[in-house]
Protein backbone atom coordinates (compact mmCIF):
# COMPACT_ATOMS: atom_id res chain seq x y z
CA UNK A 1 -162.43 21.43 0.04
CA UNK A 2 -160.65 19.94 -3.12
CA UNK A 3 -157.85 23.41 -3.36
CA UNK A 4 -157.55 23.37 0.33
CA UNK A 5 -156.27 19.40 0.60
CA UNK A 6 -153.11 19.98 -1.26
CA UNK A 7 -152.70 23.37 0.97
CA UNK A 8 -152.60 21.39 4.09
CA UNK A 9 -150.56 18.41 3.06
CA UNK A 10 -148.20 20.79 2.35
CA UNK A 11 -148.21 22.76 5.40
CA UNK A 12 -148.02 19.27 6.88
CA UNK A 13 -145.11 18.16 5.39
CA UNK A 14 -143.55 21.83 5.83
CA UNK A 15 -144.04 21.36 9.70
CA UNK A 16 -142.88 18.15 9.73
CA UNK A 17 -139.67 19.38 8.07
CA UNK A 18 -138.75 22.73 10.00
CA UNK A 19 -139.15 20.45 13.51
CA UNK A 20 -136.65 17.75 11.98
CA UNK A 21 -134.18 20.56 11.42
CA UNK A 22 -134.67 21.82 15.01
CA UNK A 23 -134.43 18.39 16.58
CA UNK A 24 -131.20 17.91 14.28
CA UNK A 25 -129.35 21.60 14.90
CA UNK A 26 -130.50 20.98 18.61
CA UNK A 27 -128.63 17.25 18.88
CA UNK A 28 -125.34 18.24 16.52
CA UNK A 29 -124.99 22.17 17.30
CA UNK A 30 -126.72 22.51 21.41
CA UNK A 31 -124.26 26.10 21.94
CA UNK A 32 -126.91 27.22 19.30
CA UNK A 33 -130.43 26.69 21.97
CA UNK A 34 -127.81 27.74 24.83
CA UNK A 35 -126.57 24.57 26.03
CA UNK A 36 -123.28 23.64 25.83
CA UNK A 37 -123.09 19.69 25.25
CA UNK A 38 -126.28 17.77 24.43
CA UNK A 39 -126.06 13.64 24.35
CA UNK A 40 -128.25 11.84 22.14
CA UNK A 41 -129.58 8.86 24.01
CA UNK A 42 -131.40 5.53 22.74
CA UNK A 43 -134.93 4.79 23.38
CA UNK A 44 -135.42 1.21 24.87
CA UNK A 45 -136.22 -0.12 21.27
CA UNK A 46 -133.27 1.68 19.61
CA UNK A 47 -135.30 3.08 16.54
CA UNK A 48 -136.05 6.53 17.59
CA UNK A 49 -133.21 9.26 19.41
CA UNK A 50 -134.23 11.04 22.13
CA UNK A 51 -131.71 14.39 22.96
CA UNK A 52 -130.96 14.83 27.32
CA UNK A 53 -129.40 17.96 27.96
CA UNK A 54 -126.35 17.75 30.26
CA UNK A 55 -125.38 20.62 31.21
CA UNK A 56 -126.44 23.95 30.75
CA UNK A 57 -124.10 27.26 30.52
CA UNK A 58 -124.78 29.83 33.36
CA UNK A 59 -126.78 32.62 32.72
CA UNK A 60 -125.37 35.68 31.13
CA UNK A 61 -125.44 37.68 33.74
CA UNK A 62 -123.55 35.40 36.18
CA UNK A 63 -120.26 35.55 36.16
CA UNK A 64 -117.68 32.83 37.52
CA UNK A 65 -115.68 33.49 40.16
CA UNK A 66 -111.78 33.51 38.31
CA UNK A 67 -109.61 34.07 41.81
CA UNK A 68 -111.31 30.57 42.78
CA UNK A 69 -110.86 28.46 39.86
CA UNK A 70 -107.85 28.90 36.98
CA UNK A 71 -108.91 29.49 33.72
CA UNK A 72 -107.29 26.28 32.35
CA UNK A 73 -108.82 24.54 34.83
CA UNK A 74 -110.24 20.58 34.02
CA UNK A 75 -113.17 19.39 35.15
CA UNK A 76 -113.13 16.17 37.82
CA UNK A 77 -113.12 12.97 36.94
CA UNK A 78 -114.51 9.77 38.02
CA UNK A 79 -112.73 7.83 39.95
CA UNK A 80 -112.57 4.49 37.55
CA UNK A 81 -110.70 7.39 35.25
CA UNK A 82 -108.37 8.34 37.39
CA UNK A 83 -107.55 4.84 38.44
CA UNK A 84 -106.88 4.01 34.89
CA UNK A 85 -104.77 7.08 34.16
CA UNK A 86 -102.20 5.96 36.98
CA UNK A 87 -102.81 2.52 35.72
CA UNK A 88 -101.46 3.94 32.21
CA UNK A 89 -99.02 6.44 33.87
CA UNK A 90 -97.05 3.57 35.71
CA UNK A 91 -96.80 1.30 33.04
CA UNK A 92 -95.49 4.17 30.65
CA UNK A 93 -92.83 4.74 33.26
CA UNK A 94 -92.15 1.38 33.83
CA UNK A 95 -91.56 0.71 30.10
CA UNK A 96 -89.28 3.98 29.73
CA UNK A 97 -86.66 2.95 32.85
CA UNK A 98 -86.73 -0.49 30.94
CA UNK A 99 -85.79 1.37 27.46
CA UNK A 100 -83.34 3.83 29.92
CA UNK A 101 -81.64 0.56 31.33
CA UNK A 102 -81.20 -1.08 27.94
CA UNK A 103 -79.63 2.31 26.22
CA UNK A 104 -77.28 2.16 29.48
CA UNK A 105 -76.10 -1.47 28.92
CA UNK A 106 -75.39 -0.79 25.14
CA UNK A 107 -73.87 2.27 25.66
CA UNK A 108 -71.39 0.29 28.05
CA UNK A 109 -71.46 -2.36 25.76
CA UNK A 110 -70.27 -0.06 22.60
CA UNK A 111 -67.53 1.57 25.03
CA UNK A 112 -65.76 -1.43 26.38
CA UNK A 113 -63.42 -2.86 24.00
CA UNK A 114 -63.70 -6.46 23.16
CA UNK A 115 -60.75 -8.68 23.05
CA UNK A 116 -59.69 -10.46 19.72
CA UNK A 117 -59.52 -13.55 20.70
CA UNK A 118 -63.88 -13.07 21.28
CA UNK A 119 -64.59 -12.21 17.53
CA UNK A 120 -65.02 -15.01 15.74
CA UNK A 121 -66.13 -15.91 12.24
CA UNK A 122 -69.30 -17.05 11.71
CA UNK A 123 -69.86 -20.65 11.64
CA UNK A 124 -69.89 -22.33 8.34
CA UNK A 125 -71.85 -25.68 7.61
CA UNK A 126 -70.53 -28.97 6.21
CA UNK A 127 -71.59 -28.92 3.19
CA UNK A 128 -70.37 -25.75 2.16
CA UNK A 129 -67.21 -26.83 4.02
CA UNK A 130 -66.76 -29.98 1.93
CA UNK A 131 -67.59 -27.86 -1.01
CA UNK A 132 -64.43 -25.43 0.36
CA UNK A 133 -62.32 -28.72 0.86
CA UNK A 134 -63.25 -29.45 -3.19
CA UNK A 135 -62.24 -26.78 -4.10
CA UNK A 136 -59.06 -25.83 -2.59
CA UNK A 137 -58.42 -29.50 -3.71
CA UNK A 138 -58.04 -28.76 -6.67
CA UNK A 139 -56.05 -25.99 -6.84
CA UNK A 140 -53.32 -27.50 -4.73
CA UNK A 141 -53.23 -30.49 -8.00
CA UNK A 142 -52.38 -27.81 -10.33
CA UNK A 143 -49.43 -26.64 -7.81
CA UNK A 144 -46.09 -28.59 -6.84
CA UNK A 145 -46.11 -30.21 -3.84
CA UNK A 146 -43.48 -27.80 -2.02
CA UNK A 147 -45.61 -24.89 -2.42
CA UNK A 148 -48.48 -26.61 -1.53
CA UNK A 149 -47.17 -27.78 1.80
CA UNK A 150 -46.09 -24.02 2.93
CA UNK A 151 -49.90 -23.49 2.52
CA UNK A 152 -51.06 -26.78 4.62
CA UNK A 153 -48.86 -25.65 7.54
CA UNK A 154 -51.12 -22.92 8.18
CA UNK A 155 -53.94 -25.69 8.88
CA UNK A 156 -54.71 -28.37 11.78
CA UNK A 157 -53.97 -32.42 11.16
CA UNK A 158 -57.82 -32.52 10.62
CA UNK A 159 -57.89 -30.26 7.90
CA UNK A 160 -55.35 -31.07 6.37
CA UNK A 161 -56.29 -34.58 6.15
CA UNK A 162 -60.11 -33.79 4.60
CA UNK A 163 -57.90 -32.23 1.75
CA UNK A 164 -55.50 -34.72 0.49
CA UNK A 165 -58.25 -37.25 0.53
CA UNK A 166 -60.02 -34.77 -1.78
CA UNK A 167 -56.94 -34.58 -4.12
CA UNK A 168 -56.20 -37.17 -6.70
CA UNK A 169 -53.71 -39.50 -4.94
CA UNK A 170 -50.41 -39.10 -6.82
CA UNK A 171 -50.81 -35.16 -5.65
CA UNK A 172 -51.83 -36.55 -2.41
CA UNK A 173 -48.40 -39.34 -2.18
CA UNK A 174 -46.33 -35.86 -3.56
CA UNK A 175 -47.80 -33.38 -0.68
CA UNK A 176 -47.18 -36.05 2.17
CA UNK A 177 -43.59 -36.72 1.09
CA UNK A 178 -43.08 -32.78 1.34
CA UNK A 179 -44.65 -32.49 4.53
CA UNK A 180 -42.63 -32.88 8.25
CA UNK A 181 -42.11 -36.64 8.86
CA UNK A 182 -44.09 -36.65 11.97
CA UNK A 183 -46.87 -34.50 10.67
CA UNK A 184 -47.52 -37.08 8.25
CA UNK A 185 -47.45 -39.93 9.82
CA UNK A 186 -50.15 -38.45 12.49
CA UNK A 187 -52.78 -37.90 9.27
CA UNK A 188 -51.60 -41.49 8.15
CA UNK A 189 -53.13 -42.94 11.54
């Protein structure tokens, strides 16, 4: 009895082993038992699998009617499927007129010319302005006042008058006396 134990737990656990490989090729290769899809399923308490066959491939000798059906042909589906497809399909096409329209408009865009007047620098903030208005400052101290006053008439009243109060005055007093009577009176006021 004692050399015939270890016999049977091993024919046991041998048994045990060749019907886990069957259950295992049968749920992750079914086209090997014949059928051609096999779902594993859940039991109600989710700790063991239980395999459902699905479908099950025609016998060999039957043969499918090809003038009926194309070979390419796909199999139905449900209706919730379908639904969703068109869903998918219209939005798709909805979002490539909107990419179609907006290629249109900047191809128009690109082609018309743009006047001059339209392009305009970008705008600059006051501080780096004042910081500008420093600077030019003081390169118009280091120049006489005549050549300094053929640059100002390139520039508006406003301008013109954030400058010289930027310059020392005595630069300032020379500039106005070089600059158009009228034109300096205006920054005066």
């Amino acid at each position: 009895m004692k050399a015939i134990l270890p016999l049977l737990i091993l024919s046991t656990v041998t048994l045990l082993a060749a019907i886990g490989i069957v259950i295992g090729l049968r749920m992750y290769q079914p086209q090997l038992f014949g059928a051609s899809t096999l779902a594993p399923a859940r039991s109600a308490h989710g700790d063991s699998l239980s395999v459902a066959a699905q479908t099950i491939k025609p016998a060999p000798d039957t043969k499918p009617d090809s003038a009926s059906r194309p070979q390419n042909a796909v199999a139905p589906q449900s209706s919730a499927d379908t639904s969703r497809l068109a869903d998918s399909l219209r939005a798709l096409s909805a979002r490539v007129e909107a990419q179609k329209q907006t290629i249109a408009e900047l191809q128009a865009k690109a082609q018309s010319p743009a006047p001059r007047d339209s392009i305009q620098a970008p705008p600059v903030s006051d501080s780096t302005q004042a910081k500008n208005a420093k600077t030019f400052a003081k390169m118009l101290e280091s120049m006489p006042a005549e050549q300094a006053v053929r640059i100002l008439k390139g520039l508006d009243d406003k301008e013109v008058k954030a400058i010289l109060l930027s310059v020392k005055k005595r630069q300032a007093a020379k500039i106005l006396a070089a600059l158009e009577p009228d034109r300096a009176a205006r920054m005066i006021r």
